[in-house]
Protein backbone atom coordinates (compact mmCIF):
# COMPACT_ATOMS: atom_id res chain seq x y z
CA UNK A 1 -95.55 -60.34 95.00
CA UNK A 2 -93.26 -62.14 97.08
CA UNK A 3 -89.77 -64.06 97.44
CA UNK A 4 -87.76 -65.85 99.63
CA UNK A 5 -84.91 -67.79 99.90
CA UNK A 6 -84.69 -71.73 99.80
CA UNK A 7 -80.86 -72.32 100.26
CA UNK A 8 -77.62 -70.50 99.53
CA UNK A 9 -78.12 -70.53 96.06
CA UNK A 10 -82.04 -70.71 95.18
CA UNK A 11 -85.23 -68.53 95.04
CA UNK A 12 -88.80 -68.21 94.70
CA UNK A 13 -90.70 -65.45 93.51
CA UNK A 14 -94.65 -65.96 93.65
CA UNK A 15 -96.62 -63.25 91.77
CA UNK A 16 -99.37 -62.17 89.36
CA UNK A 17 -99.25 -61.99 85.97
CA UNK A 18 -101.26 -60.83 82.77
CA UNK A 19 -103.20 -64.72 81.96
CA UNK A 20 -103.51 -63.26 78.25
CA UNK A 21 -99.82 -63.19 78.39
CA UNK A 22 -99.39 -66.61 79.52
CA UNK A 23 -101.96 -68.16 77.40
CA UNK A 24 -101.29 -66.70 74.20
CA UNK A 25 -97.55 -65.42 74.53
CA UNK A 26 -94.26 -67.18 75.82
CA UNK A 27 -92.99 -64.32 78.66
CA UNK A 28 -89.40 -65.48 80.13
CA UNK A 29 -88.19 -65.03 83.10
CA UNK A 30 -84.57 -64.30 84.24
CA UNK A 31 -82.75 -64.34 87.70
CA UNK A 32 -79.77 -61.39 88.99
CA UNK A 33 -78.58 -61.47 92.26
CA UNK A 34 -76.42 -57.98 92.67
CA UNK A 35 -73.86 -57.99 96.05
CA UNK A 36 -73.89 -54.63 97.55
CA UNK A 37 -70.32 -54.15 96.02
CA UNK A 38 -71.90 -54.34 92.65
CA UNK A 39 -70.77 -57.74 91.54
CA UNK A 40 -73.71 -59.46 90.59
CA UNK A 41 -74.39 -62.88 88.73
CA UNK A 42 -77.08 -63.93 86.71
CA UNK A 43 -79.44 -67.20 85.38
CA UNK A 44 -82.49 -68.06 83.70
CA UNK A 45 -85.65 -68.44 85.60
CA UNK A 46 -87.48 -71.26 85.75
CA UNK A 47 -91.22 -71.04 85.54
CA UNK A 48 -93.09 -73.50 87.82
CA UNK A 49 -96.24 -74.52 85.79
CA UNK A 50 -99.37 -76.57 88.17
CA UNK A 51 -103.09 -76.27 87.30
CA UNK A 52 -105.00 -72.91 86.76
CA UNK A 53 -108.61 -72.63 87.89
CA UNK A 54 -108.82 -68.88 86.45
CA UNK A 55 -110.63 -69.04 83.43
CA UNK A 56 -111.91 -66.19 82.30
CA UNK A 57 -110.00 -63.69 85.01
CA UNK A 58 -107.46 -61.12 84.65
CA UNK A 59 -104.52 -62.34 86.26
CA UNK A 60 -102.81 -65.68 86.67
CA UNK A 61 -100.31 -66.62 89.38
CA UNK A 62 -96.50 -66.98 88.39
CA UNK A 63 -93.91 -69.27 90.51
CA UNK A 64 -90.69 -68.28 89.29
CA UNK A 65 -87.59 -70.53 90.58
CA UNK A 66 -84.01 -69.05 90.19
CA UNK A 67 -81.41 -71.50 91.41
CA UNK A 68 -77.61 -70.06 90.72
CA UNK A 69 -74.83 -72.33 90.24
CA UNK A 70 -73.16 -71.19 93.56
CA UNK A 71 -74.32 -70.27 96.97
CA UNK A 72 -74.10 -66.26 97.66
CA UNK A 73 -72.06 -64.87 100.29
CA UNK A 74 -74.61 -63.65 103.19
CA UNK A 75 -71.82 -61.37 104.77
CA UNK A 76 -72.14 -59.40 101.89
CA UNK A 77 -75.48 -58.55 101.54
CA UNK A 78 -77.59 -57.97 98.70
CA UNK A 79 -80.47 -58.20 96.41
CA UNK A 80 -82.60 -60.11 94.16
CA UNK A 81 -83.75 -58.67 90.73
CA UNK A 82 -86.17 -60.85 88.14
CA UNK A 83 -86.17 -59.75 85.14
CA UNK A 84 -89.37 -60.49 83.17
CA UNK A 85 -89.72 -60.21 79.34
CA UNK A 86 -92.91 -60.31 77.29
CA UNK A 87 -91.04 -62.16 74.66
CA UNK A 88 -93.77 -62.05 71.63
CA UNK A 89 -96.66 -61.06 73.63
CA UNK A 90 -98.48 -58.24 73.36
CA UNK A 91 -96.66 -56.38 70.43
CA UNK A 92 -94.88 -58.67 68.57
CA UNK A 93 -92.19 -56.17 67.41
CA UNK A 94 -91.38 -55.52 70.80
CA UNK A 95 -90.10 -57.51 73.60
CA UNK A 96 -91.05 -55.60 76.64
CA UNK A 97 -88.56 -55.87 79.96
CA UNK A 98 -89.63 -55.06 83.35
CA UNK A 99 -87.20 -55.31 86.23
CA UNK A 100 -88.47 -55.87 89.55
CA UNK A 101 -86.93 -55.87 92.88
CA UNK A 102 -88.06 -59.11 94.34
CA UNK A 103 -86.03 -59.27 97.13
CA UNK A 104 -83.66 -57.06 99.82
CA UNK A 105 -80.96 -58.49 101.65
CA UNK A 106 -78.86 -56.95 104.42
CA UNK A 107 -75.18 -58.75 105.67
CA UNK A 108 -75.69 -61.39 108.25
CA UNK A 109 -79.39 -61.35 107.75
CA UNK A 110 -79.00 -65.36 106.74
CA UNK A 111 -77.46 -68.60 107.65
CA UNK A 112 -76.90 -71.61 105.42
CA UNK A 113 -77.59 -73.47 108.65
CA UNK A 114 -80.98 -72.71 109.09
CA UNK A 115 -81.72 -74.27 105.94
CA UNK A 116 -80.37 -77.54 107.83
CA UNK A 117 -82.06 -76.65 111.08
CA UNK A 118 -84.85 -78.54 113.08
CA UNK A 119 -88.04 -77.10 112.16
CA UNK A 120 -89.86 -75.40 115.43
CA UNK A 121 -93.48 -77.06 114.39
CA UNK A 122 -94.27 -80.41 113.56
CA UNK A 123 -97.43 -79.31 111.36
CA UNK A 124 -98.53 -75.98 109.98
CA UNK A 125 -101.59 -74.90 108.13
CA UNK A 126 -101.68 -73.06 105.03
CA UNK A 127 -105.41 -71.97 105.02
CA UNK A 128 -106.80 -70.16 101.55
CA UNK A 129 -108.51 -66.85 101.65
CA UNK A 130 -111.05 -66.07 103.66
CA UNK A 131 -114.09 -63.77 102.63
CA UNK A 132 -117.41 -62.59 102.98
CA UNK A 133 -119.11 -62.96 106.09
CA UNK A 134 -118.20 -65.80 107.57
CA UNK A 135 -119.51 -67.66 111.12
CA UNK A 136 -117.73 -66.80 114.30
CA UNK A 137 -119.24 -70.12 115.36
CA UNK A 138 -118.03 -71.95 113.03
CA UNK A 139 -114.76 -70.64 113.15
CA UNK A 140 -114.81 -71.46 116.72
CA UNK A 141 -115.55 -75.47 116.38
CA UNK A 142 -112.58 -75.10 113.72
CA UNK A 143 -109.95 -74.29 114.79
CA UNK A 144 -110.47 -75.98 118.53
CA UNK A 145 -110.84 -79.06 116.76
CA UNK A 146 -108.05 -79.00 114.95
CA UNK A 147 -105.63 -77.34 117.58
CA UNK A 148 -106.48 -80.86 119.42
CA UNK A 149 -106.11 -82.75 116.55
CA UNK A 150 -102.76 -81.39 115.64
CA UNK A 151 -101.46 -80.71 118.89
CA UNK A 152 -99.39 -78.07 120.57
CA UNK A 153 -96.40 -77.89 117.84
CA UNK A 154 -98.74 -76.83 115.41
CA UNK A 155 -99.33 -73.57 113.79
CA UNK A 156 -102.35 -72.03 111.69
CA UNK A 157 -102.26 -69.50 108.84
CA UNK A 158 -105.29 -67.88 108.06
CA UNK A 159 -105.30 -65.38 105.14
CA UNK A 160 -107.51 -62.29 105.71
CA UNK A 161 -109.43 -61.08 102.17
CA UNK A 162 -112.45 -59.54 104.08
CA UNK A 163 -113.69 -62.77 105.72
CA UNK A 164 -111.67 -62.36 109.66
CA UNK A 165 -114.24 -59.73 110.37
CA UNK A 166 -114.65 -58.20 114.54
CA UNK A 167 -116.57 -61.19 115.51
CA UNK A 168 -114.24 -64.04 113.93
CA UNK A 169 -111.45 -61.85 115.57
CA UNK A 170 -112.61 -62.23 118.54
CA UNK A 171 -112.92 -66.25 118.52
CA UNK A 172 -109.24 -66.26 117.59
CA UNK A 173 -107.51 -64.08 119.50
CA UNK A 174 -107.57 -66.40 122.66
CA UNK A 175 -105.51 -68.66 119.95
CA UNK A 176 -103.31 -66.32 118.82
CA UNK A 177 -102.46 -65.46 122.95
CA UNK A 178 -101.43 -68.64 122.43
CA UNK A 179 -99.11 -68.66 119.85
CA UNK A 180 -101.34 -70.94 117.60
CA UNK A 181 -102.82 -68.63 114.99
CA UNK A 182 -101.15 -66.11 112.80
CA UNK A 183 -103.18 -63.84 110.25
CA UNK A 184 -101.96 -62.21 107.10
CA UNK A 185 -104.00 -58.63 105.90
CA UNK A 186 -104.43 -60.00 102.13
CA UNK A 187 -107.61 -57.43 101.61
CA UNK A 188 -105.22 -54.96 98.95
CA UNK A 189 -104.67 -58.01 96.80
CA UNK A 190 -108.38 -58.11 96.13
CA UNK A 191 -108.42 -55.40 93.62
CA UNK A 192 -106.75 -57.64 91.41
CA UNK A 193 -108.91 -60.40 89.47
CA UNK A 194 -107.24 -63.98 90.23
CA UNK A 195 -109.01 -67.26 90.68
CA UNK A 196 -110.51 -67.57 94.32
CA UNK A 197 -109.40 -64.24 95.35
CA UNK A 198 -105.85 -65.40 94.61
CA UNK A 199 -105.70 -68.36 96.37
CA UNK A 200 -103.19 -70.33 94.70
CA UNK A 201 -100.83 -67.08 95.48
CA UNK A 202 -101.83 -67.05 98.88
CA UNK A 203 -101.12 -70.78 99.33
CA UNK A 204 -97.66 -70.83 97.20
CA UNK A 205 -96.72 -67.53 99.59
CA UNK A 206 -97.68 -69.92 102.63
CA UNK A 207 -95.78 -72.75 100.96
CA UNK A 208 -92.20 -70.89 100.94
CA UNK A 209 -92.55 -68.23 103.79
CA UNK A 210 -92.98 -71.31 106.11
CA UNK A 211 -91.09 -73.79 104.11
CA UNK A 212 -88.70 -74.53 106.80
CA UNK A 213 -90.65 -73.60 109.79
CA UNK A 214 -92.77 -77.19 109.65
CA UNK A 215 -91.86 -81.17 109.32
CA UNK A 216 -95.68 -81.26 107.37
CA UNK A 217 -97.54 -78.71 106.27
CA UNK A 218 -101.69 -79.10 105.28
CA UNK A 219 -103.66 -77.65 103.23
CA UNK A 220 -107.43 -77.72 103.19
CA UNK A 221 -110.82 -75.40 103.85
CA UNK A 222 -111.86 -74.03 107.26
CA UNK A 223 -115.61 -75.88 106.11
CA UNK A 224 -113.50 -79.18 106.05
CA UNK A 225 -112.62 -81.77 109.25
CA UNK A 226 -109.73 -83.95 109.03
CA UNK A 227 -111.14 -87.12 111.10
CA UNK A 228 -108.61 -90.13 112.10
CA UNK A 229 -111.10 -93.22 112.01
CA UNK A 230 -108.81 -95.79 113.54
CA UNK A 231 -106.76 -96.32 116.77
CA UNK A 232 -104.07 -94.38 115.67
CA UNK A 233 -102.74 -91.05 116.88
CA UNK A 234 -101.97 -88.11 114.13
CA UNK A 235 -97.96 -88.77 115.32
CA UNK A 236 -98.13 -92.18 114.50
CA UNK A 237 -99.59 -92.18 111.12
CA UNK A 238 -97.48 -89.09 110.18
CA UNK A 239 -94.22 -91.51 110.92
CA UNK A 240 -95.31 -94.27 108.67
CA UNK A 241 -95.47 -91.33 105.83
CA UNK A 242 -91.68 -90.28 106.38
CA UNK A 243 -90.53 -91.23 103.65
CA UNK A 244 -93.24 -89.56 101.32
CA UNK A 245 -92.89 -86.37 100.42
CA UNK A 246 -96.66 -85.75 99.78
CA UNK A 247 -99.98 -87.81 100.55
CA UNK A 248 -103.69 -87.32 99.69
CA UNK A 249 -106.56 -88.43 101.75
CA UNK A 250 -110.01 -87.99 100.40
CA UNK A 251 -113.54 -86.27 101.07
CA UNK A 252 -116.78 -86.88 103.02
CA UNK A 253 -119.32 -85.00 101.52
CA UNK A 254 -121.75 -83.80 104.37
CA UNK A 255 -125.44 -82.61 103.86
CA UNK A 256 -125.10 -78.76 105.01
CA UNK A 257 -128.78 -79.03 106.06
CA UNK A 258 -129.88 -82.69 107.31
CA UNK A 259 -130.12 -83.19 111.34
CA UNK A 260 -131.35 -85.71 113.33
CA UNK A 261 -134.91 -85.56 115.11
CA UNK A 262 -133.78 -86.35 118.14
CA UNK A 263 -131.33 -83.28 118.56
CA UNK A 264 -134.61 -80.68 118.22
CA UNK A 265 -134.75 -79.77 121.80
CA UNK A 266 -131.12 -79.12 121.72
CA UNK A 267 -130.16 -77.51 118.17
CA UNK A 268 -128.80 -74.85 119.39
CA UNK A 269 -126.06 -75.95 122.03
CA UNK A 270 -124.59 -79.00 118.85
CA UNK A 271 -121.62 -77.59 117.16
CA UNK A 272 -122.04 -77.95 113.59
CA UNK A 273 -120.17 -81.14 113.14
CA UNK A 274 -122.48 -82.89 115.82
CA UNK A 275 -125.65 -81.96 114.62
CA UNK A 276 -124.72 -82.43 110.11
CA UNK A 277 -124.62 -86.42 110.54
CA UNK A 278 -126.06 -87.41 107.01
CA UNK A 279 -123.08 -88.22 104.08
CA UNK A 280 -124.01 -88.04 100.54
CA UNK A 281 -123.45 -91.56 99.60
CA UNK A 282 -123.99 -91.50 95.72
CA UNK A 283 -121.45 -93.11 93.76
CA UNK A 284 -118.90 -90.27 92.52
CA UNK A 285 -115.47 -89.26 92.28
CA UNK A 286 -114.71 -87.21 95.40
CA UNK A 287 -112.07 -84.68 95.56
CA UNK A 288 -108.97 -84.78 97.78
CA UNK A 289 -106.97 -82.59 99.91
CA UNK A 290 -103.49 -83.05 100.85
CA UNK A 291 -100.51 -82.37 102.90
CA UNK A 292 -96.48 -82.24 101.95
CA UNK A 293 -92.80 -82.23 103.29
CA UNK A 294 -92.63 -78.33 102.58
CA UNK A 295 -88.58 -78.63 101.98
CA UNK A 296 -89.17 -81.31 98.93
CA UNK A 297 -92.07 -79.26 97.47
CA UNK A 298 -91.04 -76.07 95.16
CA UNK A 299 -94.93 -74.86 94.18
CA UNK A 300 -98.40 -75.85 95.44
CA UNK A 301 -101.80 -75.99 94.14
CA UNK A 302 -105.52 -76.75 95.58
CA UNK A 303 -106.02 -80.48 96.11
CA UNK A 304 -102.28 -81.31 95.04
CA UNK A 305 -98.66 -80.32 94.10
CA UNK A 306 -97.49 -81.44 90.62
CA UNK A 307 -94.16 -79.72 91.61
CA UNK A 308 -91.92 -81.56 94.55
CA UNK A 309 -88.81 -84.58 94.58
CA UNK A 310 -89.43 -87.47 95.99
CA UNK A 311 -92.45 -90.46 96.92
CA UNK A 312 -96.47 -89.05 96.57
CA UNK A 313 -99.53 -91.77 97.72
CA UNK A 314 -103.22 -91.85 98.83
CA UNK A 315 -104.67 -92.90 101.94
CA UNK A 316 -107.09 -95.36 102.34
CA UNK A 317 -110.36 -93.98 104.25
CA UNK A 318 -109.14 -96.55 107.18
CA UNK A 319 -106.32 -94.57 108.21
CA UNK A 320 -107.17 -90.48 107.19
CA UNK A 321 -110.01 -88.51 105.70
CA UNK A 322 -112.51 -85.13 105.52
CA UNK A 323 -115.62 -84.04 106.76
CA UNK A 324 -116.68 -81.45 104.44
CA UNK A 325 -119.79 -79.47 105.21
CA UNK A 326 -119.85 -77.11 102.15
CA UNK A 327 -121.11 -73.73 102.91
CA UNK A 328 -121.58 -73.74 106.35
CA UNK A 329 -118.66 -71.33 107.16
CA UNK A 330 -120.08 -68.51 104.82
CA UNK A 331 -123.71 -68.61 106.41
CA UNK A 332 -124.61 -67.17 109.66
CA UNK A 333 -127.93 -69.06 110.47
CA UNK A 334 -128.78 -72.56 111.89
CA UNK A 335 -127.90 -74.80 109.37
CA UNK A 336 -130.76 -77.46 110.37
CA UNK A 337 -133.22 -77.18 107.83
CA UNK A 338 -134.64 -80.43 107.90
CA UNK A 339 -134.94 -83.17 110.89
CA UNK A 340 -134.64 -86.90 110.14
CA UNK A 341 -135.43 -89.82 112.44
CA UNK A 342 -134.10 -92.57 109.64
CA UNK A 343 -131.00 -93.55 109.14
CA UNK A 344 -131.23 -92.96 105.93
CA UNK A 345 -132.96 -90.83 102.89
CA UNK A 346 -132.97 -89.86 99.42
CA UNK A 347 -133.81 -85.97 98.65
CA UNK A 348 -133.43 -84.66 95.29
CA UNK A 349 -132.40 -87.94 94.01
CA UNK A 350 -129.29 -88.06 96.33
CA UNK A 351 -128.88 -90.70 98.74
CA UNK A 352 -127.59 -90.09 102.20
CA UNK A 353 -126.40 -91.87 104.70
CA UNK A 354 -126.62 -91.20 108.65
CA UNK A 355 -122.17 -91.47 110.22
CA UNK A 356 -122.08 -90.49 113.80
CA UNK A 357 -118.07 -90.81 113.82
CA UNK A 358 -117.08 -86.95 113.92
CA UNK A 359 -120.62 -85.96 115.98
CA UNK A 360 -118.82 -88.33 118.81
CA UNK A 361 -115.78 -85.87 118.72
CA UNK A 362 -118.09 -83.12 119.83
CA UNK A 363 -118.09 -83.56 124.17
CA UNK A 364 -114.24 -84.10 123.65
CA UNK A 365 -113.81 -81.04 121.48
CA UNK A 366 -115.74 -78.68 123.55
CA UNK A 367 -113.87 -80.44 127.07
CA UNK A 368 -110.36 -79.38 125.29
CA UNK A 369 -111.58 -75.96 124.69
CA UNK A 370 -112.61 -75.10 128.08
CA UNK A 371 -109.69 -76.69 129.60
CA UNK A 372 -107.42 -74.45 127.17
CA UNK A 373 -109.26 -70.91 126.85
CA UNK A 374 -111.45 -70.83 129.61
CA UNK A 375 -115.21 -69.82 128.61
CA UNK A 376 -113.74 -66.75 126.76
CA UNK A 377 -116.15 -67.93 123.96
CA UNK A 378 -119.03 -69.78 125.53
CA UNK A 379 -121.04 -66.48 124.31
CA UNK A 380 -120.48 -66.99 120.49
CA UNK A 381 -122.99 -66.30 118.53
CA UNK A 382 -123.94 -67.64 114.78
């Protein structure tokens, strides 16, 4: 569990939860903030509710907002308490209270002006947890991609359930040195049973630890590519969005095993996103990820936030969308399994499409590394 302040008088408390409870009970949820003198003041809690992918686990995840009629005094110090009832679950007879300390606050240890403050990045990263044993080459394409995608006031949070093993260390520390990567130890949340291995606590804990840290904040999969097709520079098409407090920009859907002929002599030294040129072009819904004004947004969810003020819209493909090669992360082989000369081909029924517009990225990408790390990581393996 975790809390954190959004203003002089406002909370949020992200947490697990019993998803029995919450599907077949009504648990409440109420908000005590005690001064260190012992006055203390209290008010409901207000439940955030977005989509739950869980079904069938344990645990559900809990966004509880407690906004108090009047800012608290931070020369005084003091502390959060939530206060969370059963209320008809479980045994009906008895409505069950637990009181949790969600969060400790010494005197002076906020400001109401950094609330108002200039955020220090311009874009930030919420990444979902990462498991399993993932490519250190992969990785490595990543996250120098995106670092020159983004550019230098940008900041990446990766989420560590098992996945950032030695080897995927050791492709982000020279980003870290930089100041570009930070990485949270989630691995003791992994005994409990949530959807994803708790992503949609990891990504609500991103939302409000960082909430004023970042003008926009992003959140998609380390197996995804955000690709600008136009003219345009990120910068440019991030002002036109200024006054939007959230936008959606939709998916490419890669084959994770169709490569070009002509690459055969030279498999090897392509990064992934050169060498997977052939889009599934069938006719079908694709999904969307997203990215949002943090400071307007009070929870988040996967591919959206049903919970934030302000204007939401969709980009066209024109102007902002994702390469997603599904998988790819999670394997540690050569993901060229089959070698095409056409431009296009039907396997299994499924039509694809050859799009050389990210494989053009890949001299540019692999330039802007070198120039920034040095060949720290020309020796990465699969």
């Amino acid at each position: 569990m975790s809390a954190y302040r959004g203003g002089p008088n406002t909370f949020a408390v992200i947490g697990l939860s019993s998803k029995p409870l919450h599907d077949y009970g009504h648990p409440t949820y109420n908000c005590e903030y005690q001064y260190n003198n012992g006055s203390h003041f209290g008010v409901p809690g207000q439940k955030l509710s977005f989509q739950d992918f869980g079904f069938a686990r344990a645990y559900v995840v809990v966004v509880v907002n407690c906004t108090f009629p009047t800012g608290t005094d931070p020369s005084m110090g003091g502390r959060l308490l939530l206060h969370a009832s059963t209320n008809g679950g479980y045994d009906r007879d008895i409505n069950s209270t637990d009181t949790i300390i969600a969060l400790n606050e010494p005197p002076k240890s906020w400001q109401p002006s950094q609330f108002l403050a200039l955020p220090k990045y311009d874009y930030l990263y919420c990444g979902s947890s990462l498991f399993g044993n993932l490519s250190p080459q992969r990785v490595r394409e990543w996250i120098a991609y995106h670092v020159r995608l983004f550019g230098t006031k940008t900041h990446f949070v990766f989420n560590d359930a098992g996945g950032i093993h030695p080897e995927v260390m050791d492709v982000l520390f020279p980003w870290i040195d930089l100041g570009f990567v930070t990485i949270h130890d989630i691995k003791d949340q992994e005994e409990f049973d949530g959807f994803y291995h708790n992503q949609m606590l990891i990504l609500n804990d991103c939302l409000h630890r960082h909430r004023f840290d970042t003008k926009w904040m992003f959140f998609f999969d380390v197996d995804e590519y955000i690709y600008l097709p136009g003219e345009s520079s990120l910068d440019s098409i991030m002002e036109t969005l200024k006054d939007y407090t959230l936008f959606n920009f939709e998916q490419v859907s890669m084959s994770n095993r169709l490569c070009l002929a002509q690459d055969a002599g030279q498999i090897n030294k392509k990064w992934g996103f050169e060498k997977l040129v052939y889009k599934n072009a069938k006719k079908m819904r694709r999904d969307q990820k997203y990215a949002i004004q943090p400071k307007n947004v009070y929870a988040t969810g996967v591919h959206s936030s049903e919970n934030f003020v302000g204007k939401s819209t969709r980009l066209p493909n024109s102007i902002m969308k994702y390469y997603h090669y599904h998988g790819t992360v999670a394997e540690r082989r050569e993901p060229c399994r089959q070698l095409l000369k056409d431009s296009s081909t039907t396997i299994e029924k499924t039509p694809y499409v050859r799009d050389n517009s990210i494989r053009l990225m890949g001299p540019l990408v692999k330039k802007f590394e070198l120039n920034t790390i040095g060949t720290r990581l020309q020796s990465t393996r699969l």
